[in-house]
Structures are given as C-alpha cells and as structure tokens.
PDB file of N, CA and C in Angstrom:
ATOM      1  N   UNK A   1      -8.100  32.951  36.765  1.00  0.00           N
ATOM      2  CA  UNK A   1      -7.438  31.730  36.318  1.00  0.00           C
ATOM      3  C   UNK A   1      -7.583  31.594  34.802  1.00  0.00           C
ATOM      4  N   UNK A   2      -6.627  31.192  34.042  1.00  0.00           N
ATOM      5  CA  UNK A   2      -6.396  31.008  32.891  1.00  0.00           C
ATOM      6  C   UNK A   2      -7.399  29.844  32.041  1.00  0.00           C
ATOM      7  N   UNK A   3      -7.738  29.607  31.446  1.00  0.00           N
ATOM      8  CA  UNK A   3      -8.211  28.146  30.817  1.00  0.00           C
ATOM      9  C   UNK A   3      -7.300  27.510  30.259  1.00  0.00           C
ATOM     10  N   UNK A   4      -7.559  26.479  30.267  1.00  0.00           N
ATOM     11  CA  UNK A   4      -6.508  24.909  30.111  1.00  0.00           C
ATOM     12  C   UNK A   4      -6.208  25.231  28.465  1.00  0.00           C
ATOM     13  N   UNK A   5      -7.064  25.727  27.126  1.00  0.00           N
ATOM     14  CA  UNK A   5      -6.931  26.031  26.201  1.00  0.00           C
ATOM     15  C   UNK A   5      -5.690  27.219  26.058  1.00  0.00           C
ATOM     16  N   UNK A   6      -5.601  27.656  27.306  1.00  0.00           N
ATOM     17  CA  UNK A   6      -4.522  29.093  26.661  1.00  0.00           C
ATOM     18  C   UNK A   6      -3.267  28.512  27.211  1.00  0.00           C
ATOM     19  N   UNK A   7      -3.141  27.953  28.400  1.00  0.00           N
ATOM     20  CA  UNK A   7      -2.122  27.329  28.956  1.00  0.00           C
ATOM     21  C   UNK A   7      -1.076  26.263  28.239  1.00  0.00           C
ATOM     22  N   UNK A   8      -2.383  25.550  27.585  1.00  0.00           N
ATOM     23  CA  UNK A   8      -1.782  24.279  26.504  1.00  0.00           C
ATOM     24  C   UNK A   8      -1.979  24.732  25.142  1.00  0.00           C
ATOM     25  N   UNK A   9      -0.670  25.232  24.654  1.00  0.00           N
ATOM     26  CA  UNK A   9      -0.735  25.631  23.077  1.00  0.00           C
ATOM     27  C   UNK A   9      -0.794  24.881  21.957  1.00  0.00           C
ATOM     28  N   UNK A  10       0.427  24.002  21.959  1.00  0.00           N
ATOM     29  CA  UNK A  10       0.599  22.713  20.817  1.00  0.00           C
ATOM     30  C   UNK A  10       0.981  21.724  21.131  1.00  0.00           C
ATOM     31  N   UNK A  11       0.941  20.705  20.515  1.00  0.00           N
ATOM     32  CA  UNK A  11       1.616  19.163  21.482  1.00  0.00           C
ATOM     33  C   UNK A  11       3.247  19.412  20.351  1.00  0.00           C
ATOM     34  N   UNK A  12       4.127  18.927  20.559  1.00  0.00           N
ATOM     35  CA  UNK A  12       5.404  19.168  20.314  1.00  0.00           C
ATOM     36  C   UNK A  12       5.556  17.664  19.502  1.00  0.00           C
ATOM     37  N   UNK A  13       5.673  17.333  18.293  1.00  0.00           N
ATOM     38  CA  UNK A  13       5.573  16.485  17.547  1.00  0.00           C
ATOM     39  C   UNK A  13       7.299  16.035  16.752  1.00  0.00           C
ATOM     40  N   UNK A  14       8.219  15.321  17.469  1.00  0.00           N
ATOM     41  CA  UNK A  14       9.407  15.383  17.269  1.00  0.00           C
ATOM     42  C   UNK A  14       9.640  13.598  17.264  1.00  0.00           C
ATOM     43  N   UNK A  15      10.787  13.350  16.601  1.00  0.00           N
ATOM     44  CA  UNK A  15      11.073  12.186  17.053  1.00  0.00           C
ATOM     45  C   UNK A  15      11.474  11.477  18.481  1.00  0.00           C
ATOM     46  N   UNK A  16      11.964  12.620  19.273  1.00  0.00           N
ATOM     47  CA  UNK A  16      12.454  11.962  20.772  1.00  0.00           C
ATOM     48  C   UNK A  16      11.057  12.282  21.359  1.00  0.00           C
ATOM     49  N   UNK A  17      10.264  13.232  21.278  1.00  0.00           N
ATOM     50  CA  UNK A  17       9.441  13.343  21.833  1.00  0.00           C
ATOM     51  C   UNK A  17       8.399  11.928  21.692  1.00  0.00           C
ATOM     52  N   UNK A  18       8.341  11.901  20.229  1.00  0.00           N
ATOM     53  CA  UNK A  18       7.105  10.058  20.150  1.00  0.00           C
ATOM     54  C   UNK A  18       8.144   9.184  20.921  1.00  0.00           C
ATOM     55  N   UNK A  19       9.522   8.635  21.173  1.00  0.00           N
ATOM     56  CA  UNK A  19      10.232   7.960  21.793  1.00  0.00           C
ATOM     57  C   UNK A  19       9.166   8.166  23.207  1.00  0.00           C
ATOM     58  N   UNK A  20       8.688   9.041  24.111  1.00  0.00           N
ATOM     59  CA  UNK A  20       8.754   8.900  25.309  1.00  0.00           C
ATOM     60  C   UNK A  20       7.401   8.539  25.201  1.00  0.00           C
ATOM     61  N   UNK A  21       6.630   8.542  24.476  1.00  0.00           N
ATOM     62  CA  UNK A  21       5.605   7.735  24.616  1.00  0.00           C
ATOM     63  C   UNK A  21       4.916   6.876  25.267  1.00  0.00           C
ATOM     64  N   UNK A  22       6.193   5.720  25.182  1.00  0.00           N
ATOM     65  CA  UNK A  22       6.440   4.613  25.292  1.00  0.00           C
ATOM     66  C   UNK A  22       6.525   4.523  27.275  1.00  0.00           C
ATOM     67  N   UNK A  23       6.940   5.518  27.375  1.00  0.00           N
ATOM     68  CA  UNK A  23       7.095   6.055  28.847  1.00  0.00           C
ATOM     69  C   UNK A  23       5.863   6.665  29.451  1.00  0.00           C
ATOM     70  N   UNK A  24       4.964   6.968  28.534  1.00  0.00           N
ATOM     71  CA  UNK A  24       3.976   7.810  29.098  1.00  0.00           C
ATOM     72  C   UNK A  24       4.459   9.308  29.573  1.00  0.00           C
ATOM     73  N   UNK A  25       5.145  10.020  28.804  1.00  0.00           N
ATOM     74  CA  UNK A  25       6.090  11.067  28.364  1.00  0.00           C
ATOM     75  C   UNK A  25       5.250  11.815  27.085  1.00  0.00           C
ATOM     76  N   UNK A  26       4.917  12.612  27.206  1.00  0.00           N
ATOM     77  CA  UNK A  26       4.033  13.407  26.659  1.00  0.00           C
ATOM     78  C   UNK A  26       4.518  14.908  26.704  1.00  0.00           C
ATOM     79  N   UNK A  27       4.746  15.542  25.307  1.00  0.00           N
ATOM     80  CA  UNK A  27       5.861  17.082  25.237  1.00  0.00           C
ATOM     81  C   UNK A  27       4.569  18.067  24.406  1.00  0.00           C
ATOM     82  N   UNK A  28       4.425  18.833  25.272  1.00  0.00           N
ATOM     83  CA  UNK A  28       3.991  20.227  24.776  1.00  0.00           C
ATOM     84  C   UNK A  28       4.397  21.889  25.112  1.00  0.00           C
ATOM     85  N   UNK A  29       3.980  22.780  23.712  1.00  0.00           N
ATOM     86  CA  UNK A  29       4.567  24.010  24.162  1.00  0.00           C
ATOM     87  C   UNK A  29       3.030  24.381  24.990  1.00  0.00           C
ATOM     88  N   UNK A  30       3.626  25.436  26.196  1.00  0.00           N
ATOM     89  CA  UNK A  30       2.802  25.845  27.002  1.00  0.00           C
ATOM     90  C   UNK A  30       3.383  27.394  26.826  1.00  0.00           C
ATOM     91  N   UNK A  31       1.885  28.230  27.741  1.00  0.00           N
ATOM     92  CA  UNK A  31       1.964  29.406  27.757  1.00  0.00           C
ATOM     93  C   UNK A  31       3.529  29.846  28.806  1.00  0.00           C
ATOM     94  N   UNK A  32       4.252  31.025  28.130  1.00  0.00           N
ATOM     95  CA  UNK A  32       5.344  31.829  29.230  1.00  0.00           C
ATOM     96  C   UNK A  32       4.969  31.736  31.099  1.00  0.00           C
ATOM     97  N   UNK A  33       3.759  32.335  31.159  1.00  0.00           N
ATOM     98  CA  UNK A  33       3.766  32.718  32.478  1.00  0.00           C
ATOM     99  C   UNK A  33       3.402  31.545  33.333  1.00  0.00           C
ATOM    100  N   UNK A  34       3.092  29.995  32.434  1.00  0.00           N
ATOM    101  CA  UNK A  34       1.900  29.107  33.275  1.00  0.00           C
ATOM    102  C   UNK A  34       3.175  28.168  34.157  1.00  0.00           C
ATOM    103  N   UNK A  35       3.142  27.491  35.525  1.00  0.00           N
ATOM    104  CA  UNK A  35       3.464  26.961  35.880  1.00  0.00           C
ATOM    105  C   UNK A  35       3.389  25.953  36.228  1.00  0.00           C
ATOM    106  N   UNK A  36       4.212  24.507  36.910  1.00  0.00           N
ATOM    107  CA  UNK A  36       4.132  23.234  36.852  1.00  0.00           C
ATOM    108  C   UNK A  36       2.544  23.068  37.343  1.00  0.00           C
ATOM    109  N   UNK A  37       1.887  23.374  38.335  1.00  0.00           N
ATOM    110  CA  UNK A  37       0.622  23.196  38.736  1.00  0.00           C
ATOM    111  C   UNK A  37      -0.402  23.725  37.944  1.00  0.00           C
ATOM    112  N   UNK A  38      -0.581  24.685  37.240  1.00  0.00           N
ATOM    113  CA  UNK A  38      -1.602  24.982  36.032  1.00  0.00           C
ATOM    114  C   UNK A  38      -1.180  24.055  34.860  1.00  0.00           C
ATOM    115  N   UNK A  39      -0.143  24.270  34.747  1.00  0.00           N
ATOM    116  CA  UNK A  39       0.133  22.658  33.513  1.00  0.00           C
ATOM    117  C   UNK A  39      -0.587  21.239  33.238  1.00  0.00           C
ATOM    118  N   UNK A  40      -0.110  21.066  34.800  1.00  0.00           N
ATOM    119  CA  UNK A  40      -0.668  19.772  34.975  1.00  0.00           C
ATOM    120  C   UNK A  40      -2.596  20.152  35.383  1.00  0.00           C
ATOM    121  N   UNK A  41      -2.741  20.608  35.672  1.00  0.00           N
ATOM    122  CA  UNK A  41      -4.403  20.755  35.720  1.00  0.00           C
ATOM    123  C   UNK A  41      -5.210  20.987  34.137  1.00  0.00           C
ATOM    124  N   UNK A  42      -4.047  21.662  33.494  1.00  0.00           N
ATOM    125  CA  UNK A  42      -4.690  21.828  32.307  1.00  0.00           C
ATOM    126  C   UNK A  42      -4.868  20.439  31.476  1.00  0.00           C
ATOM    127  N   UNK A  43      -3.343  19.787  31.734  1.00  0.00           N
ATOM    128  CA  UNK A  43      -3.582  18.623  30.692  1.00  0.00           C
ATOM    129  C   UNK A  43      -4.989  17.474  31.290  1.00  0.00           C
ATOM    130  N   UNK A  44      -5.025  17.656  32.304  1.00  0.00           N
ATOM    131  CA  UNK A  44      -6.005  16.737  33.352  1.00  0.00           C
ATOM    132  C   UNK A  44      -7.384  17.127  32.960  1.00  0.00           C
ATOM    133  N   UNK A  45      -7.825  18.723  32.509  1.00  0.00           N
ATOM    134  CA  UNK A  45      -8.855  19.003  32.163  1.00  0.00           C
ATOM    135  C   UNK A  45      -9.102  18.642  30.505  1.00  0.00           C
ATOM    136  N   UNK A  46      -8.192  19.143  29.911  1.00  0.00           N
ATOM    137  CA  UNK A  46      -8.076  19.186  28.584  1.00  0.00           C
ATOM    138  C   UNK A  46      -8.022  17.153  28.108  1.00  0.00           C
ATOM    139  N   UNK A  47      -8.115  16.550  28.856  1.00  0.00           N
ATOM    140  CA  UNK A  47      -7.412  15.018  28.168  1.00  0.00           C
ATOM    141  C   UNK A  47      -8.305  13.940  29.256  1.00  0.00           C
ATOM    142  N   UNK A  48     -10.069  13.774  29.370  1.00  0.00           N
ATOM    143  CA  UNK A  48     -10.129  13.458  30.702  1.00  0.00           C
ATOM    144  C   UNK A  48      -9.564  11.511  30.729  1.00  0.00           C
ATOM    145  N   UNK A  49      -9.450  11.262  31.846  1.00  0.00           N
ATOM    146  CA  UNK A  49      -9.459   9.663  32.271  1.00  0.00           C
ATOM    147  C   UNK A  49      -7.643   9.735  32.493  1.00  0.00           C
ATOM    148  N   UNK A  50      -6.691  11.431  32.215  1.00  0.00           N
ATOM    149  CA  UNK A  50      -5.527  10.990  32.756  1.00  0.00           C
ATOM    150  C   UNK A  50      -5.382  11.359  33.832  1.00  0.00           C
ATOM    151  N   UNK A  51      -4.042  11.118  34.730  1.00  0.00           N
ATOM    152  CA  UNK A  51      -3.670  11.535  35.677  1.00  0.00           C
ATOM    153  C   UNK A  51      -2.011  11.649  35.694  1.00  0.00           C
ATOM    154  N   UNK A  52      -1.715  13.396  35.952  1.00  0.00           N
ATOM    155  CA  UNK A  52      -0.367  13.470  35.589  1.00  0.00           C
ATOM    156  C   UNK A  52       0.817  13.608  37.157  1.00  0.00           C
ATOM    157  N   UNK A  53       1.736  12.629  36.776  1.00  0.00           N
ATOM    158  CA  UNK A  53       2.561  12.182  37.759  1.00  0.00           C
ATOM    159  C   UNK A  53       3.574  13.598  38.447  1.00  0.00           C
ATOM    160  N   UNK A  54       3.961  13.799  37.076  1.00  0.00           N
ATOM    161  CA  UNK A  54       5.097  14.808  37.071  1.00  0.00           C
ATOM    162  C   UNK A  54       5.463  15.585  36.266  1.00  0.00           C
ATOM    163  N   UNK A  55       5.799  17.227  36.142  1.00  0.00           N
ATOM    164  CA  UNK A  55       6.083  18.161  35.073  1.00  0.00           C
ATOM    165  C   UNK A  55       7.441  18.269  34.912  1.00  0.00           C
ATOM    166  N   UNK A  56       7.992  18.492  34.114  1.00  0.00           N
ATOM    167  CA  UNK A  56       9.187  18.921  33.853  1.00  0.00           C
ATOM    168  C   UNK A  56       8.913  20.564  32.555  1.00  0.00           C
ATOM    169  N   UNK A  57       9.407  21.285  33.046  1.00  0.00           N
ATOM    170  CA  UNK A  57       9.554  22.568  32.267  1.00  0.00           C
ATOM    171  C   UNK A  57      11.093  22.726  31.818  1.00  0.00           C
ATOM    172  N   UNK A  58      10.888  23.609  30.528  1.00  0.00           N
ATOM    173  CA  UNK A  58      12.165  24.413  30.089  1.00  0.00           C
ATOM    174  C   UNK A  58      11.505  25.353  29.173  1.00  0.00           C
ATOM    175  N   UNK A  59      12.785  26.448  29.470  1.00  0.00           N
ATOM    176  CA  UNK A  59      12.562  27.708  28.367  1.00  0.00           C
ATOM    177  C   UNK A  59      13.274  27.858  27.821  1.00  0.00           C
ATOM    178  N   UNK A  60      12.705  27.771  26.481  1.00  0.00           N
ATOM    179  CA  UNK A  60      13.399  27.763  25.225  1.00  0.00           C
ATOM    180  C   UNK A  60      13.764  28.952  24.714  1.00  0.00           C
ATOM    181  N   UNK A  61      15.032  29.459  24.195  1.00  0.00           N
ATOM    182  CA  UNK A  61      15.447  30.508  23.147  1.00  0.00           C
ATOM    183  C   UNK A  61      14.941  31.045  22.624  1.00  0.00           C
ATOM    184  N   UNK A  62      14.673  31.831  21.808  1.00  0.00           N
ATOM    185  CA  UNK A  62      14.245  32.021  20.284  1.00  0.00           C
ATOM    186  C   UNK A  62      15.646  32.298  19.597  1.00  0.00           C
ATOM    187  N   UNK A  63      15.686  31.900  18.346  1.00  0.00           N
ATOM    188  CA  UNK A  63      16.869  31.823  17.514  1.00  0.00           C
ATOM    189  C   UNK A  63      17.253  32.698  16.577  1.00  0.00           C
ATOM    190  N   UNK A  64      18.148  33.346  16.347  1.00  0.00           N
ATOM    191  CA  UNK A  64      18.586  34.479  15.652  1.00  0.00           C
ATOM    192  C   UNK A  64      18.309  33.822  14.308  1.00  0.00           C
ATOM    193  N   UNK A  65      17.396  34.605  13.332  1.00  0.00           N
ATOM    194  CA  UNK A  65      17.030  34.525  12.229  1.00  0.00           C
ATOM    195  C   UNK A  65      17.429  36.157  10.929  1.00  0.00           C
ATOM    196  N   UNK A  66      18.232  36.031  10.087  1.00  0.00           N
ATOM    197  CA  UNK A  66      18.437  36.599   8.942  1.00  0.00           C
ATOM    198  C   UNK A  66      17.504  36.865   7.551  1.00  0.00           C
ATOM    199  N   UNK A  67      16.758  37.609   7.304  1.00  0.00           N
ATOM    200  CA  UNK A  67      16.735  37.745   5.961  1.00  0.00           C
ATOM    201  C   UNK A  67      17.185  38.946   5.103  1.00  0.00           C
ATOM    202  N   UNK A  68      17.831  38.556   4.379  1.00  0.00           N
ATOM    203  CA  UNK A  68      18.816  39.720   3.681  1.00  0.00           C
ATOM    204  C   UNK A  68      19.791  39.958   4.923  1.00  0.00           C
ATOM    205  N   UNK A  69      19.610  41.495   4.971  1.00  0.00           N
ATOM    206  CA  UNK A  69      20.266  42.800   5.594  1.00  0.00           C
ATOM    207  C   UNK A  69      20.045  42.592   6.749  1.00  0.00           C
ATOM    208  N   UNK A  70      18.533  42.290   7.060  1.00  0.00           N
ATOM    209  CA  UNK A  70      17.877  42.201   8.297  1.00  0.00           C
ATOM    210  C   UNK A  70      17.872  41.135   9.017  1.00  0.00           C
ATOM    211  N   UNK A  71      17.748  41.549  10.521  1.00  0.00           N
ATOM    212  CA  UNK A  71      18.399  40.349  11.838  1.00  0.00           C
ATOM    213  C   UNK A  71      17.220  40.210  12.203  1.00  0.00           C
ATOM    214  N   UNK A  72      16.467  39.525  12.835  1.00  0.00           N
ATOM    215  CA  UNK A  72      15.574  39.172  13.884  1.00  0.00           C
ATOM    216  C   UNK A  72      15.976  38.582  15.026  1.00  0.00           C
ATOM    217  N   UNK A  73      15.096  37.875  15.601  1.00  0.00           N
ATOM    218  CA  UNK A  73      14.982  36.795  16.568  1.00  0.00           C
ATOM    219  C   UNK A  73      13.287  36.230  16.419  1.00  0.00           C
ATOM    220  N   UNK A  74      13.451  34.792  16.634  1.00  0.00           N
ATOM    221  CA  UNK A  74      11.746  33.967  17.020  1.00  0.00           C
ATOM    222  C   UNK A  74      11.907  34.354  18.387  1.00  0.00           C
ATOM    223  N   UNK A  75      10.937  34.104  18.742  1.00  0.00           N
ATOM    224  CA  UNK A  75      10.039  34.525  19.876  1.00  0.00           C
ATOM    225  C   UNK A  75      10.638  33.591  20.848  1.00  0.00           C
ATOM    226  N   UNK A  76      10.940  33.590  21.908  1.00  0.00           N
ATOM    227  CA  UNK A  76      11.678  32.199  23.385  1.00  0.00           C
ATOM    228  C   UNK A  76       9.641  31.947  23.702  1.00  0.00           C
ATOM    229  N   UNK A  77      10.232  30.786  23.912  1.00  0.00           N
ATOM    230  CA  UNK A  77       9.133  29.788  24.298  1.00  0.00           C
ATOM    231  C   UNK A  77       9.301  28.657  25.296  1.00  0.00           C
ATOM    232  N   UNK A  78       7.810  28.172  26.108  1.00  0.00           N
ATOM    233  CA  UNK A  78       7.816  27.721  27.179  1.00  0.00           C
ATOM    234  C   UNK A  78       7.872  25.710  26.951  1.00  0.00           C
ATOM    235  N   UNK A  79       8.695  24.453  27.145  1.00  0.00           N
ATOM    236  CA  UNK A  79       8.203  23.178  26.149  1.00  0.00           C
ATOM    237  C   UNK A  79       7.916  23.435  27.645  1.00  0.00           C
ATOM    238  N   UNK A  80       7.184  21.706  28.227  1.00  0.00           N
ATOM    239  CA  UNK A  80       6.466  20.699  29.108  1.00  0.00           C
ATOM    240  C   UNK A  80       6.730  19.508  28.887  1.00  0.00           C
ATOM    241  N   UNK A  81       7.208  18.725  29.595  1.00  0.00           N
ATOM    242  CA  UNK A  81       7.599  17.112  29.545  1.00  0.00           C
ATOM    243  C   UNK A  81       6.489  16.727  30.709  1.00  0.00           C
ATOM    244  N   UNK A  82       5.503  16.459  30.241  1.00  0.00           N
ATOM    245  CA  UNK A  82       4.253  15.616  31.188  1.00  0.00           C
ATOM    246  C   UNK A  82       4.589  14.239  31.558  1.00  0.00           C
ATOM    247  N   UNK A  83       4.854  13.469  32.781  1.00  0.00           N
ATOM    248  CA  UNK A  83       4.071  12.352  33.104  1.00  0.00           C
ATOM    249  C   UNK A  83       3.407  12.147  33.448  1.00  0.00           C
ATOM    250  N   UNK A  84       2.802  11.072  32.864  1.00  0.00           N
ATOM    251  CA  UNK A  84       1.231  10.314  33.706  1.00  0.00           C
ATOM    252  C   UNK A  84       1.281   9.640  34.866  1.00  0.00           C
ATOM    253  N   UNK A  85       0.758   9.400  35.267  1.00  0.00           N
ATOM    254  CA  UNK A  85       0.548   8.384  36.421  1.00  0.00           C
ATOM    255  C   UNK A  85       0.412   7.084  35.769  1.00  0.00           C
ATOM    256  N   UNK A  86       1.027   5.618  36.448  1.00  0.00           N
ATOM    257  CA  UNK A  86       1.085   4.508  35.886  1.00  0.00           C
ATOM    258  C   UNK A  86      -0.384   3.696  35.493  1.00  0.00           C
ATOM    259  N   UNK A  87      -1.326   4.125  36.021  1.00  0.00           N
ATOM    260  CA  UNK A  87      -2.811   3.934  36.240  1.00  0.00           C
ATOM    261  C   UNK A  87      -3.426   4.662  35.041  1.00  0.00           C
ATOM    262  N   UNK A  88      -2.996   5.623  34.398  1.00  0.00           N
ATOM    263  CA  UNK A  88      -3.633   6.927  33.454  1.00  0.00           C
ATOM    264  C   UNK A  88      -3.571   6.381  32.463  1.00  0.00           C
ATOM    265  N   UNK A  89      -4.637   7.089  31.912  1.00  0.00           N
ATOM    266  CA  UNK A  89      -4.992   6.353  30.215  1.00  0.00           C
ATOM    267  C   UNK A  89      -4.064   7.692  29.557  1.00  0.00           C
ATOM    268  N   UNK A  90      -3.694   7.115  28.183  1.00  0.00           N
ATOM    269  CA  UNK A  90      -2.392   7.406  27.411  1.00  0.00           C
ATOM    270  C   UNK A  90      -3.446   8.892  26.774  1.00  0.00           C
ATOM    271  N   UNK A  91      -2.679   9.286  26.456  1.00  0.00           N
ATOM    272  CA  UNK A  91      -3.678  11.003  25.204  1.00  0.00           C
ATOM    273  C   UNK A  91      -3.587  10.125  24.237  1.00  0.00           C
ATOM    274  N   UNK A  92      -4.890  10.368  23.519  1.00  0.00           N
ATOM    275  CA  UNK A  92      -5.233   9.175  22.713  1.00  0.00           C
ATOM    276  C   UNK A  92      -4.823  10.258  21.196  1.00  0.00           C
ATOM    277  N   UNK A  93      -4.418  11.526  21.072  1.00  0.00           N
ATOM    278  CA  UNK A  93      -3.616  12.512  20.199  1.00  0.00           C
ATOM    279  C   UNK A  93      -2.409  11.519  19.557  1.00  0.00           C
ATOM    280  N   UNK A  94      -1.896  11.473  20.921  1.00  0.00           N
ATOM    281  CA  UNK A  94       0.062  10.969  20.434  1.00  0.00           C
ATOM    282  C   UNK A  94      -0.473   9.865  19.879  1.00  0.00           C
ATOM    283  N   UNK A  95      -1.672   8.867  20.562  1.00  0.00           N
ATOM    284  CA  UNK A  95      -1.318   7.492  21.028  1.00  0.00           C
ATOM    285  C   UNK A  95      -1.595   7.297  18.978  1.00  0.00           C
ATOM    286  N   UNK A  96      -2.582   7.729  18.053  1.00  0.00           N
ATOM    287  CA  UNK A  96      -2.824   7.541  16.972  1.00  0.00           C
ATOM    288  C   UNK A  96      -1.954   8.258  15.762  1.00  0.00           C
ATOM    289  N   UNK A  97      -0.613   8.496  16.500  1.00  0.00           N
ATOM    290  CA  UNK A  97       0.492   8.724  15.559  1.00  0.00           C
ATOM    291  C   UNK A  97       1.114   8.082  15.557  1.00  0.00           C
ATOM    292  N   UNK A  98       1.606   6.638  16.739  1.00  0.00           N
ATOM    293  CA  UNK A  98       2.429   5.664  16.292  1.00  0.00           C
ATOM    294  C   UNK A  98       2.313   4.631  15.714  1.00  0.00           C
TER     295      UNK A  98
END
C-alpha cells in the first residue's frame, strides 16, 4: 500500500477551486495509478478530524509545449474533487487562504 504522502501530491490552488470551499469541495493533484478509495483514505489520514463524503476524479492532458524548433508535451496528470461529510472539520490549508 502506498502512503497517503505519495497519493496526495499538491492541493490545486485556483479560483473555482477556493469557490468550492464554501461547499466543503476541496481540489487536489493525486498520484496516476491511485483510486477513489486510496484518495479518500489518504486525505482522512493526511487531514485528521475530516470525513470524506465523496471523490470525484479526472485525467488531465498534458499540453503541447514549444520552444524554438522543439515540441514537447507536460506530463497528463491525475486532479481530485474531495467532499467532506457535513459533520467534517474543513482542511484548515484552504480554510487560511480565504
């Protein structure tokens, strides 16, 4: 089993993302291979006193990038749309950015 540290990479710091806040909507990038049930265990370990309702996943692109001559691509990546449970204390991370 993975640890909650490799699973949960960055919290995703956007304007729609602080919008869900307000919802108890909480956006992070997670590891490729991890799924809705390691997700949610991770944020539960990693954040204690919450309790998460519901995951939502998507996989993201990576975007064709140019310099000069040369083409690339970024890397496709995994976001996470966390809910809490209505009872769960907020990630106190987001909660001291609004």
């Amino acid at each position: 089993m993975k640890a909650p540290q490799d699973i949960i990479i960055r919290p995703i710091i956007t304007e729609k993302s602080m919008a869900g806040i307000a919802n108890k909507k909480y956006t992070f990038e997670v590891a490729n291979s991890a799924n809705k049930i390691e997700i949610a265990k991770a944020v539960e370990a990693l954040f204690p006193g919450t309790k998460v309702a519901k995951v939502n996943t998507m996989n993201c692109a990576g975007k064709a990038k140019r310099m000069g001559m040369n083409q690339g691509y970024r890397p496709d990546w995994k976001k996470a749309i966390v809910t809490l449970a209505e009872g769960s204390n907020g990630i106190e991370f987001f909660e001291t950015m609004l």
